[in-house]
PDB file of N, CA and C in Angstrom:
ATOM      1  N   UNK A   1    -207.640-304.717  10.914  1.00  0.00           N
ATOM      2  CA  UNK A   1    -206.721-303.908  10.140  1.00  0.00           C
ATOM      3  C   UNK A   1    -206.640-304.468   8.720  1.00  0.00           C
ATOM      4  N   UNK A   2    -206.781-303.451   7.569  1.00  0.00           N
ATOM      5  CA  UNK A   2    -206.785-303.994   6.676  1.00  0.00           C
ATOM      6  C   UNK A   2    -205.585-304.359   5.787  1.00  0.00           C
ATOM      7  N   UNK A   3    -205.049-305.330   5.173  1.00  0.00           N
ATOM      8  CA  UNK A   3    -203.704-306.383   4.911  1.00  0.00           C
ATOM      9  C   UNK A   3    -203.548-305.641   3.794  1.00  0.00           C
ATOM     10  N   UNK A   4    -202.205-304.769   3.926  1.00  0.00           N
ATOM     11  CA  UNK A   4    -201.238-304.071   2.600  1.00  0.00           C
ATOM     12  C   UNK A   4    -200.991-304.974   1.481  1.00  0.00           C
ATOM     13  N   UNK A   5    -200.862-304.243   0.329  1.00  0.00           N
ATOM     14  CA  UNK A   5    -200.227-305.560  -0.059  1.00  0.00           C
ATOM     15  C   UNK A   5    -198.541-305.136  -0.442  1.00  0.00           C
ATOM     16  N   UNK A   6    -198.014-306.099  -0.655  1.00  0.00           N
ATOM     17  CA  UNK A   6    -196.176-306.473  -0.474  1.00  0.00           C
ATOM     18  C   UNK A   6    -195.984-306.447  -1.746  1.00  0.00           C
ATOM     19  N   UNK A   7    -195.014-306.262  -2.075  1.00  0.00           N
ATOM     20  CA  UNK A   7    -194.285-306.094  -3.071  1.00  0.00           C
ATOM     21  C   UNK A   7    -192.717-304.924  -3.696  1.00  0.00           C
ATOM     22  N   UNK A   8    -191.937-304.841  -4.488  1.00  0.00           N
ATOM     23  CA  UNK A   8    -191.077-304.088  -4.569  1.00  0.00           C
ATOM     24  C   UNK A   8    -191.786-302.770  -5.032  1.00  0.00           C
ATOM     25  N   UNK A   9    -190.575-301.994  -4.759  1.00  0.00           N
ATOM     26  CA  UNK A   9    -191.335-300.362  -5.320  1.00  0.00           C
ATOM     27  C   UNK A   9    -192.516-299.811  -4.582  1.00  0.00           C
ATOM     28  N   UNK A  10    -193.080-300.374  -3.721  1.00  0.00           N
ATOM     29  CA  UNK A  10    -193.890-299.727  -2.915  1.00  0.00           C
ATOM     30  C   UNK A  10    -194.017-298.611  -2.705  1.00  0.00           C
ATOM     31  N   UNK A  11    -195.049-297.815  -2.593  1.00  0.00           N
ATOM     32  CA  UNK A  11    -194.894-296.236  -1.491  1.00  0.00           C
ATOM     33  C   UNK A  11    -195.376-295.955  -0.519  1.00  0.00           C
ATOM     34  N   UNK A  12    -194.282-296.247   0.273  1.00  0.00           N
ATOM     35  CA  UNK A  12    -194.698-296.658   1.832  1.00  0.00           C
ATOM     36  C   UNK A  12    -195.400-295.546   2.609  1.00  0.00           C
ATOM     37  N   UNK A  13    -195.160-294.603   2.206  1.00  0.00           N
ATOM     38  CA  UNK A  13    -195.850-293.249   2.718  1.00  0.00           C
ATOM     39  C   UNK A  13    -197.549-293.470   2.245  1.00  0.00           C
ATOM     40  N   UNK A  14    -197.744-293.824   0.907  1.00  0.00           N
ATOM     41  CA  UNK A  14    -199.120-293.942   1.180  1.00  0.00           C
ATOM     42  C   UNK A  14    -199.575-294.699   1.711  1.00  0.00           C
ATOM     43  N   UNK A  15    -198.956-296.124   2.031  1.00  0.00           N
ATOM     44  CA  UNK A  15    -199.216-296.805   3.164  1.00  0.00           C
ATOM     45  C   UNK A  15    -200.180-296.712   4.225  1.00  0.00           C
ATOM     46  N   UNK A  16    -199.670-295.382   5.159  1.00  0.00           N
ATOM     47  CA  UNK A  16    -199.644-295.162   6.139  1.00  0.00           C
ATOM     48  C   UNK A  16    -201.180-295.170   6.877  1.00  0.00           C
ATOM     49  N   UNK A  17    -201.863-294.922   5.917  1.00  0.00           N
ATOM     50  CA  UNK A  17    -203.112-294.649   6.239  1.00  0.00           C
ATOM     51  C   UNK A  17    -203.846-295.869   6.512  1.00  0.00           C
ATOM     52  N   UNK A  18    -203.729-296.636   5.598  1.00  0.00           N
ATOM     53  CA  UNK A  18    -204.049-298.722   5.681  1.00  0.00           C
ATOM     54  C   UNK A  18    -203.307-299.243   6.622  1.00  0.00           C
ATOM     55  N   UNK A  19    -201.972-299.349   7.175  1.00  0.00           N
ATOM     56  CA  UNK A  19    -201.182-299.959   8.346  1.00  0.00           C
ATOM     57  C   UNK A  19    -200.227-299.263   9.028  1.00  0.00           C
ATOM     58  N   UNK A  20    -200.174-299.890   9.773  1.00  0.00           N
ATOM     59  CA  UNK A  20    -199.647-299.264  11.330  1.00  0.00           C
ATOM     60  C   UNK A  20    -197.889-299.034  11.014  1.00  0.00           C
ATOM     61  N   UNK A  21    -197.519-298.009  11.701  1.00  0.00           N
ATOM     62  CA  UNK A  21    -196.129-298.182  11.383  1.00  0.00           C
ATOM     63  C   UNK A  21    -195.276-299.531  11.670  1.00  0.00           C
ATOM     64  N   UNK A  22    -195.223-300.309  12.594  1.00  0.00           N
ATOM     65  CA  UNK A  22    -194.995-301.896  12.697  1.00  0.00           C
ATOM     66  C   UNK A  22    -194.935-302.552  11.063  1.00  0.00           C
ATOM     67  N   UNK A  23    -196.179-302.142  10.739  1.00  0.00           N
ATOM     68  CA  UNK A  23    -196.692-303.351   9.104  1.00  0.00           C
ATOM     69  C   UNK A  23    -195.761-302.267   8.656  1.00  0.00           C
ATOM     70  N   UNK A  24    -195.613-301.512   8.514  1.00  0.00           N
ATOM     71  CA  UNK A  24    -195.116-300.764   7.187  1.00  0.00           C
ATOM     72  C   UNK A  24    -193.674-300.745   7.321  1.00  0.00           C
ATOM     73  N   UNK A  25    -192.912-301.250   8.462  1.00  0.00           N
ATOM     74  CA  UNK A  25    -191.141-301.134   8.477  1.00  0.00           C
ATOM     75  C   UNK A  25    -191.096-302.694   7.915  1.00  0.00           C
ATOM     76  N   UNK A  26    -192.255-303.244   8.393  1.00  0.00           N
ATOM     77  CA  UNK A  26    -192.337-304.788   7.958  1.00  0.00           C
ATOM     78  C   UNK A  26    -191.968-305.150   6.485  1.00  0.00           C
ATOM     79  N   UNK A  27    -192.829-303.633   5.839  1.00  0.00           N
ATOM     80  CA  UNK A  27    -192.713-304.493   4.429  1.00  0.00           C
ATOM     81  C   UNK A  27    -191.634-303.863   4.174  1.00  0.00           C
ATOM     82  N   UNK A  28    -191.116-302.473   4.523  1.00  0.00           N
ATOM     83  CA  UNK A  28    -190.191-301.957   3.910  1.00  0.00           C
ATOM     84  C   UNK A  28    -188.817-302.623   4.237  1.00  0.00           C
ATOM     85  N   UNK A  29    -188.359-303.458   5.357  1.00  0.00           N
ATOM     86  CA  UNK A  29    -187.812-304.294   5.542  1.00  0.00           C
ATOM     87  C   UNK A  29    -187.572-305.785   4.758  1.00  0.00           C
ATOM     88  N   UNK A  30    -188.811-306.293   3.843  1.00  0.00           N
ATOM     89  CA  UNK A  30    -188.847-307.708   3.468  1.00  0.00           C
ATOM     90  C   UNK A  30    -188.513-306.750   1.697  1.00  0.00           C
ATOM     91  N   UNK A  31    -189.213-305.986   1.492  1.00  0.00           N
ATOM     92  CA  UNK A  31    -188.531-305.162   0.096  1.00  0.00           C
ATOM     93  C   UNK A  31    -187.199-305.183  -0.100  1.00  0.00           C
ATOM     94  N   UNK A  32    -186.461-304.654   1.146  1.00  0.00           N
ATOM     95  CA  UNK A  32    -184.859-304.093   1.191  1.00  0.00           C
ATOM     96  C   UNK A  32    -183.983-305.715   1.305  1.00  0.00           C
ATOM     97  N   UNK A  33    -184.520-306.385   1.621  1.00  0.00           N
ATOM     98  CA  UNK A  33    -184.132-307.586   1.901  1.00  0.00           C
ATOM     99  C   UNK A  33    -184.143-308.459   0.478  1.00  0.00           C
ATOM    100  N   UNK A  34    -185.288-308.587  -0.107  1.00  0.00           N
ATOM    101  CA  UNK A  34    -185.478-308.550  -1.767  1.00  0.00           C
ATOM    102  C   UNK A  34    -184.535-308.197  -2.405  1.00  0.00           C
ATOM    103  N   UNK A  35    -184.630-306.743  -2.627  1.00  0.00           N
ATOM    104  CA  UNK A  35    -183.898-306.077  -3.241  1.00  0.00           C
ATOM    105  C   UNK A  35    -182.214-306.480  -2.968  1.00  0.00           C
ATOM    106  N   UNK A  36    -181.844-306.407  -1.838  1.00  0.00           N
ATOM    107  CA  UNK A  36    -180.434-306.746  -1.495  1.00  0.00           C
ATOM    108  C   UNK A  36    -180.281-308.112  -2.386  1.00  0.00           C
ATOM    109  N   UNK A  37    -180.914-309.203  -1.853  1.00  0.00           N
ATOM    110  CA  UNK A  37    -180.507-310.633  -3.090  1.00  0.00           C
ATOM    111  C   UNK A  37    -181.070-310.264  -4.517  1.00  0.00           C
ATOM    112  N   UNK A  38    -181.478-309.432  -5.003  1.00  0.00           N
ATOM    113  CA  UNK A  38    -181.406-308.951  -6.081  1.00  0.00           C
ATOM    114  C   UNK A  38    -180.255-308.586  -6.701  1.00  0.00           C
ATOM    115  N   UNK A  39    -179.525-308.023  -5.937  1.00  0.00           N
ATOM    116  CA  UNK A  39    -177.993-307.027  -6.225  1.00  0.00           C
ATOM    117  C   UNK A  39    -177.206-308.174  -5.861  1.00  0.00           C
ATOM    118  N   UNK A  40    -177.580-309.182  -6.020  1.00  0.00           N
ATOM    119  CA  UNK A  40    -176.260-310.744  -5.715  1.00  0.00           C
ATOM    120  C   UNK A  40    -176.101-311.130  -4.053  1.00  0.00           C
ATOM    121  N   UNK A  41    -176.684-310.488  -3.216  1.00  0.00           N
ATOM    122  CA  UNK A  41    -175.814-310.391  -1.756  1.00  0.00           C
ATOM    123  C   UNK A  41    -176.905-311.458  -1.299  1.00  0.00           C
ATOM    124  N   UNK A  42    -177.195-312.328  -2.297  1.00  0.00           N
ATOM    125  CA  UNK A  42    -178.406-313.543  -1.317  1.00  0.00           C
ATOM    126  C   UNK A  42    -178.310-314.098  -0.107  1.00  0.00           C
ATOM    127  N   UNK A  43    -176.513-314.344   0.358  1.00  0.00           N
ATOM    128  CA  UNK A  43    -176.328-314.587   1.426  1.00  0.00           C
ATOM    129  C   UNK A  43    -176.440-313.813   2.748  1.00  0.00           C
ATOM    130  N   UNK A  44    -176.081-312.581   2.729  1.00  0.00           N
ATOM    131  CA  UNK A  44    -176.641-311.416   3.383  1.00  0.00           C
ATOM    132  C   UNK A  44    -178.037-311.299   3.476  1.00  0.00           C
ATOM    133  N   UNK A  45    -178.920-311.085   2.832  1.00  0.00           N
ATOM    134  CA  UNK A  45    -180.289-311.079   2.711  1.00  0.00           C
ATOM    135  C   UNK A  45    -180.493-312.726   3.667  1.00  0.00           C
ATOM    136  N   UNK A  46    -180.211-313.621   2.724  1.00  0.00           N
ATOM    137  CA  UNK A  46    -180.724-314.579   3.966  1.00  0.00           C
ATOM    138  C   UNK A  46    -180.476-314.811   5.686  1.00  0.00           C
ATOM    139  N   UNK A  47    -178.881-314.331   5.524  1.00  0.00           N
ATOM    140  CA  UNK A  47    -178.385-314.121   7.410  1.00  0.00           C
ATOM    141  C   UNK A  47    -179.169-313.143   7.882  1.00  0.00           C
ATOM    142  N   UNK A  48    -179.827-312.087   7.469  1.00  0.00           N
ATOM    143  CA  UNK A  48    -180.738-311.079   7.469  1.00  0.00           C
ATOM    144  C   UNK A  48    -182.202-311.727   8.244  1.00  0.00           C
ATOM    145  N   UNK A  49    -182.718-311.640   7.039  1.00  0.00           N
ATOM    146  CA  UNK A  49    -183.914-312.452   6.982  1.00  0.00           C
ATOM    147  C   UNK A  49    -183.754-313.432   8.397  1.00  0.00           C
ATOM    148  N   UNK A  50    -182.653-314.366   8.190  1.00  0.00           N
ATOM    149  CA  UNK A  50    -182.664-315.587   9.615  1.00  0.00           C
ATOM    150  C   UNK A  50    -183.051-315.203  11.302  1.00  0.00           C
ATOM    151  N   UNK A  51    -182.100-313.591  10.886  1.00  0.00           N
ATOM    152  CA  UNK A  51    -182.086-313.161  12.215  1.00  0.00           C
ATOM    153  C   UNK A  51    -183.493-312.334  12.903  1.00  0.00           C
ATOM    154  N   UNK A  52    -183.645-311.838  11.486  1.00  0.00           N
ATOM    155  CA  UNK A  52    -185.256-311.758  11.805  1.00  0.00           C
ATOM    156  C   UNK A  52    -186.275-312.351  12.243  1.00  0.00           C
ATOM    157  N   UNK A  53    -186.268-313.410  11.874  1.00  0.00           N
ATOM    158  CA  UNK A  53    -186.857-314.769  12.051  1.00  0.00           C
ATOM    159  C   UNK A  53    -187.102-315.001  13.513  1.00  0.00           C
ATOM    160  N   UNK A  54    -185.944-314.944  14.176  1.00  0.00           N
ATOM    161  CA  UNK A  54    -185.165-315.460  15.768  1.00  0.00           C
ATOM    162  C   UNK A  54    -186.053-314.326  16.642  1.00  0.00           C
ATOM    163  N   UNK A  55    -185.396-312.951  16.066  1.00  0.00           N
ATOM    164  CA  UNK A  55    -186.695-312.108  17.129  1.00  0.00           C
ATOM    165  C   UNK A  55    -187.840-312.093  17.383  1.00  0.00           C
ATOM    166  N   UNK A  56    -188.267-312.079  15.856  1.00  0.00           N
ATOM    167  CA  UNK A  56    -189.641-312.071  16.115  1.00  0.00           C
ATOM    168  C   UNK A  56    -190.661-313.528  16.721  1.00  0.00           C
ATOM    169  N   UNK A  57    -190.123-314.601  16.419  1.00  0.00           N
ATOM    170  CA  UNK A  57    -190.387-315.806  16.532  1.00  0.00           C
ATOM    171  C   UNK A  57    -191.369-315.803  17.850  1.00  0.00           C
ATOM    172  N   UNK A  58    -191.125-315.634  19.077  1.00  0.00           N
ATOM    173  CA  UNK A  58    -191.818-315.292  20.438  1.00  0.00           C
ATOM    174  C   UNK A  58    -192.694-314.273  20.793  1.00  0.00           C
ATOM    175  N   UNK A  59    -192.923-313.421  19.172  1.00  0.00           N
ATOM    176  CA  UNK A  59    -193.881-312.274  19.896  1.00  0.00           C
ATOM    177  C   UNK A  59    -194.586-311.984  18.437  1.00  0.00           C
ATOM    178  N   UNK A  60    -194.368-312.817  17.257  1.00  0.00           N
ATOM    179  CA  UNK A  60    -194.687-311.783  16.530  1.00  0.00           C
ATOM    180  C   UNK A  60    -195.326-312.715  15.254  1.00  0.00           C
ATOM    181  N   UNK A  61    -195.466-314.163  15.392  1.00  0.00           N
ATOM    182  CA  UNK A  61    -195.766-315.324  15.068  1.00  0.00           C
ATOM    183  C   UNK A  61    -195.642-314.740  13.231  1.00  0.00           C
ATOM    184  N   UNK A  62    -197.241-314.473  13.137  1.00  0.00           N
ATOM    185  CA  UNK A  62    -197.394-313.698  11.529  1.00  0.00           C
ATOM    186  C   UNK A  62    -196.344-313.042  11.146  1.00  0.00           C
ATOM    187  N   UNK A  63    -195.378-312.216  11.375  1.00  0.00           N
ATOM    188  CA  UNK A  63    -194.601-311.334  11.093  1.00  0.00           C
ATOM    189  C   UNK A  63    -193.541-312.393  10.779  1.00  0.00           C
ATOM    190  N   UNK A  64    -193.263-313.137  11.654  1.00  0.00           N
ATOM    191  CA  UNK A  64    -191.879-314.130  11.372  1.00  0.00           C
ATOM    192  C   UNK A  64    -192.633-314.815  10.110  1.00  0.00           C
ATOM    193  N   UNK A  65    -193.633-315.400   9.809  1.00  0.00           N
ATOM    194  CA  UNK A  65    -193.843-316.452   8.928  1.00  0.00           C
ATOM    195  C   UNK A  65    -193.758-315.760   7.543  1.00  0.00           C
ATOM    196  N   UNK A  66    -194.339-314.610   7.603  1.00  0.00           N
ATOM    197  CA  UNK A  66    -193.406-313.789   6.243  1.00  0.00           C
ATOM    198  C   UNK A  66    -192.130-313.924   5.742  1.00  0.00           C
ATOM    199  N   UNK A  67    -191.223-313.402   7.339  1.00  0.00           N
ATOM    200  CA  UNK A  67    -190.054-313.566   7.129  1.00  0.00           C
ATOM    201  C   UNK A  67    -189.527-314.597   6.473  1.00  0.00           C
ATOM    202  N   UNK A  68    -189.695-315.845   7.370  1.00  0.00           N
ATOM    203  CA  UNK A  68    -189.510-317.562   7.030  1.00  0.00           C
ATOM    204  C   UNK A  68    -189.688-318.004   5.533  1.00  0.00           C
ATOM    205  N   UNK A  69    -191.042-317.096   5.262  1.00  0.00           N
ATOM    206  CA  UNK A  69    -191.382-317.490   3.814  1.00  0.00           C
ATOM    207  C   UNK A  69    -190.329-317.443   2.681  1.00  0.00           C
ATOM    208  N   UNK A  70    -190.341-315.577   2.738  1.00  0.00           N
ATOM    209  CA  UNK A  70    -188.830-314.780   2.258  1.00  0.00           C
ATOM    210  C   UNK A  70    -187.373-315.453   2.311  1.00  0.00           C
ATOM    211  N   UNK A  71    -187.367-316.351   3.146  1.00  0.00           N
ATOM    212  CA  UNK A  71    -185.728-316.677   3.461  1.00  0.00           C
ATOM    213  C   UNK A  71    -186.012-318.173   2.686  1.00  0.00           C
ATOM    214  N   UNK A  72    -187.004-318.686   2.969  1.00  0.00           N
ATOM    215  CA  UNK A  72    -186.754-320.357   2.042  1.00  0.00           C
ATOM    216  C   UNK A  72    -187.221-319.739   0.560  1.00  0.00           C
ATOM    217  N   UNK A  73    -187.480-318.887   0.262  1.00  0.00           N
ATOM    218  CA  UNK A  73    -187.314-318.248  -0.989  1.00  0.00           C
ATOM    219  C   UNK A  73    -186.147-318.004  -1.648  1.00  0.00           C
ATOM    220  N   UNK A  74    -185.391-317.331  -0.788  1.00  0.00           N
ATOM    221  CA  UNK A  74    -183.938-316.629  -1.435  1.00  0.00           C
ATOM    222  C   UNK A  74    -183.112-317.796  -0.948  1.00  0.00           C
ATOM    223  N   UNK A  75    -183.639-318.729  -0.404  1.00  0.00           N
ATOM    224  CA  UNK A  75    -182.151-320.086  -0.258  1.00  0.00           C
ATOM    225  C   UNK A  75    -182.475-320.614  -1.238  1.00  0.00           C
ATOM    226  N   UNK A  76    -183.339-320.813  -2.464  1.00  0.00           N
ATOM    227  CA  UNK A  76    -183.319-321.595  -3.380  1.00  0.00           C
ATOM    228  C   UNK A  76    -182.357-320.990  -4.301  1.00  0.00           C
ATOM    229  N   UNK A  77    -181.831-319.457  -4.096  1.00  0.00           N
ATOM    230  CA  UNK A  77    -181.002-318.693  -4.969  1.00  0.00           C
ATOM    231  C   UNK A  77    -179.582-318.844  -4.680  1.00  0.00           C
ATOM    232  N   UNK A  78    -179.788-319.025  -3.684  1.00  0.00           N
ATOM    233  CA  UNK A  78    -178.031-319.847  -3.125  1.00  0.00           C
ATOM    234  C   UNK A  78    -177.392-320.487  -4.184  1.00  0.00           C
TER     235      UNK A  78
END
């Protein structure tokens, strides 16, 4: 499968055709999460992000390490 690339402003609809709906709530999820500590709510975004982390952790290895990435990102904004 070929690797989207991430970033804000995306258009996830054209997406669709390159990744699976899974990848694509993925990014539209780590965007909204962005965006939220953008608008000041870093702490939200990170309890966010954490809990994400926790689910996916047992099934979804790659997917969490995004996450993980994203969250020791926005704790430096703390």
């Amino acid at each position: 499968m070929m690797q989207a690339p991430a970033g804000p402003g995306l258009d996830y609809s054209a997406l669709a055709p390159l990744v699976s709906p899974h990848e694509q709530i993925n990014l539209l999820l780590l965007d909204a999460l962005q965006k939220l500590a953008d608008a000041g709510e870093v702490d939200a975004a990170c309890r966010i992000a954490g809990k994400v982390c926790v689910i996916l952790a047992r099934t979804a290895a790659k997917d969490e390490r995004r996450f993980n990435a994203l969250l020791h990102h926005l704790v430096r904004k703390l």
